[in-house]
N, C-alpha and C. Protein backbone atom coordinates (compact mmCIF):
# COMPACT_ATOMS: atom_id res chain seq x y z
N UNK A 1 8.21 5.40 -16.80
CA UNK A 1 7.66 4.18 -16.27
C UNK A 1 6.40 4.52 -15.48
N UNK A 2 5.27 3.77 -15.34
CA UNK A 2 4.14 4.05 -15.12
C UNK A 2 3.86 2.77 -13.96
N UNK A 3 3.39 2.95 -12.70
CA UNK A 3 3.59 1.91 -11.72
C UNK A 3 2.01 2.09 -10.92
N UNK A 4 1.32 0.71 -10.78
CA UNK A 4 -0.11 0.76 -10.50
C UNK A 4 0.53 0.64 -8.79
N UNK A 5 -0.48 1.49 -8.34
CA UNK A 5 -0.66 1.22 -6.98
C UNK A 5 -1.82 1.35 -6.03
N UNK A 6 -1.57 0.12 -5.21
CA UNK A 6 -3.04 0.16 -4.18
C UNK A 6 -2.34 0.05 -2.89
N UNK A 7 -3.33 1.01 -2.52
CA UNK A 7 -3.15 1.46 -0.94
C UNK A 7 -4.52 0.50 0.07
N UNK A 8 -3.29 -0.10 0.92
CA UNK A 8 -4.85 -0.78 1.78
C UNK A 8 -5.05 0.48 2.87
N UNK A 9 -6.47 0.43 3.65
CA UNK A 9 -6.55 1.66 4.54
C UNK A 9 -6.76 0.68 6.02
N UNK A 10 -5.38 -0.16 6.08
CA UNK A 10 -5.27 -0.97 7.42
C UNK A 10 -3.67 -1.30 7.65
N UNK A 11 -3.61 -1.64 9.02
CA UNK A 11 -2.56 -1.62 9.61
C UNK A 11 -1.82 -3.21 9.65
N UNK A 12 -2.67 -4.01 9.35
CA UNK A 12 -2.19 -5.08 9.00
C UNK A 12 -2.68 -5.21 7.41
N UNK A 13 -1.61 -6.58 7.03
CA UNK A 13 -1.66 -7.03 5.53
C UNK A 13 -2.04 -8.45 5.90
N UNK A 14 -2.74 -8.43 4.92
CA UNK A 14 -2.97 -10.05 4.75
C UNK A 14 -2.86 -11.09 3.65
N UNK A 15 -1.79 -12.05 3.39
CA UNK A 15 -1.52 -13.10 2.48
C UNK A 15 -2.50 -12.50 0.99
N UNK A 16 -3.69 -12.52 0.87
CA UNK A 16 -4.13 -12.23 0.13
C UNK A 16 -3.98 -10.86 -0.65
N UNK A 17 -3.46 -9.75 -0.14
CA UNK A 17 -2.84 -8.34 -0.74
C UNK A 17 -1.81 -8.11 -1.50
N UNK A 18 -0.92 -9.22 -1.48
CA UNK A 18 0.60 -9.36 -1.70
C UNK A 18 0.12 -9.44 -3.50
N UNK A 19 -0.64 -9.57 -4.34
CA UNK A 19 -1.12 -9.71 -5.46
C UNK A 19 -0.10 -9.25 -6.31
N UNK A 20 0.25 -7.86 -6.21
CA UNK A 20 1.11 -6.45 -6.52
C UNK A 20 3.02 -7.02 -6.30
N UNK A 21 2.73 -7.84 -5.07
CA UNK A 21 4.59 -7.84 -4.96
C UNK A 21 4.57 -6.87 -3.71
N UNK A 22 3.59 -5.01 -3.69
CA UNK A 22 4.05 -4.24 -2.88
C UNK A 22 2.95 -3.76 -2.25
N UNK A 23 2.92 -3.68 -0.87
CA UNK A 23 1.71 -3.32 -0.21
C UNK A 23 2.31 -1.88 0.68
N UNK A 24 1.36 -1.04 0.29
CA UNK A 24 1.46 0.83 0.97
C UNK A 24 0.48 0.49 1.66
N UNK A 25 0.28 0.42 3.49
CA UNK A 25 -0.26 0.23 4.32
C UNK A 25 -0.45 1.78 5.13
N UNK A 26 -1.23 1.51 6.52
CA UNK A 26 -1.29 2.67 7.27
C UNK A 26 -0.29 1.98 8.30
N UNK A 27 0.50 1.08 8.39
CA UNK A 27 1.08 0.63 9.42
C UNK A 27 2.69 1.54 9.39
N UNK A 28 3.69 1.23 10.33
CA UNK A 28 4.40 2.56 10.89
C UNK A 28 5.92 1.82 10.21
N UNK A 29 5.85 0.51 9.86
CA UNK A 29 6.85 -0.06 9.50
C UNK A 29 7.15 -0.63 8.52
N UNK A 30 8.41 -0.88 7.60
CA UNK A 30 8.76 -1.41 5.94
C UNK A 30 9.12 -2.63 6.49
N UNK A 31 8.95 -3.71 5.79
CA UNK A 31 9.25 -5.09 6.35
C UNK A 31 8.94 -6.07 4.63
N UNK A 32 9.98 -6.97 4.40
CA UNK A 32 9.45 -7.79 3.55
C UNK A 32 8.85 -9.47 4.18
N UNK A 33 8.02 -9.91 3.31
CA UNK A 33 7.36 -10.74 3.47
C UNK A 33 7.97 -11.68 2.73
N UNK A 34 8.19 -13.04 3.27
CA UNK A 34 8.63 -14.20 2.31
C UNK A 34 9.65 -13.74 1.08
N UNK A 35 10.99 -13.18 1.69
CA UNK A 35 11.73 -12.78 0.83
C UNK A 35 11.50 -11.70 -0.57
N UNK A 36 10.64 -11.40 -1.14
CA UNK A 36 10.46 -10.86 -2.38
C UNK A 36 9.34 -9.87 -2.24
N UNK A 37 8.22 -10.25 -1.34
CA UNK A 37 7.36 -9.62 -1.10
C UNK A 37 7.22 -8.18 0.13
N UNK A 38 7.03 -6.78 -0.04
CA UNK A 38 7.59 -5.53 0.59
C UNK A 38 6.37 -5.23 0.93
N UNK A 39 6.58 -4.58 2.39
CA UNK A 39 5.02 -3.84 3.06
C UNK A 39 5.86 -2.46 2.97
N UNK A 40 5.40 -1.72 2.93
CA UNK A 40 5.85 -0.35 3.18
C UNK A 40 4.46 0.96 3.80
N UNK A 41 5.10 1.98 4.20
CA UNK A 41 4.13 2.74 5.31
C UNK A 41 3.56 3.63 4.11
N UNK A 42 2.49 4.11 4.34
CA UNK A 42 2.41 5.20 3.39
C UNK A 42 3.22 6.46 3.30
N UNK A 43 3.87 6.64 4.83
CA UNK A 43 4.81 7.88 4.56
C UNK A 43 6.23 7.78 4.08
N UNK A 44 6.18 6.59 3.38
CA UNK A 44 7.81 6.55 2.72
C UNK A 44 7.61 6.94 1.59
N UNK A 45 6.54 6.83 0.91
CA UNK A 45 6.44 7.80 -0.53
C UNK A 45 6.40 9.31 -0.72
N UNK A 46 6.78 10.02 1.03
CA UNK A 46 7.24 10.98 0.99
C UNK A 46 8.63 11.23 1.27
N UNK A 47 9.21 10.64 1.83
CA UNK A 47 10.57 10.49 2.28
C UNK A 47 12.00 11.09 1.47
């Protein structure tokens, strides 16, 4: 499986990023948005 990803280089997200479903932020915390929609930190893709 082959999975596109964009990294924003900010600590907040904004309504408009959610494009993807999944936003890899510089922020410190995983949190979903409006049920379906996931912020996640960039260091959980090391985890």
């Amino acid at each position: 499986m082959v999975a596109g990803v964009e990294v924003k280089a900010a600590a907040t997200v904004k309504d408009s990023d959610f494009a993807g479903g999944v936003v890899i932020n510089l922020g410190k915390r995983s949190y979903t948005y409006e049920d379906r929609l996931h912020v996640l930190p960039l260091g959980t893709l090391w985890r």
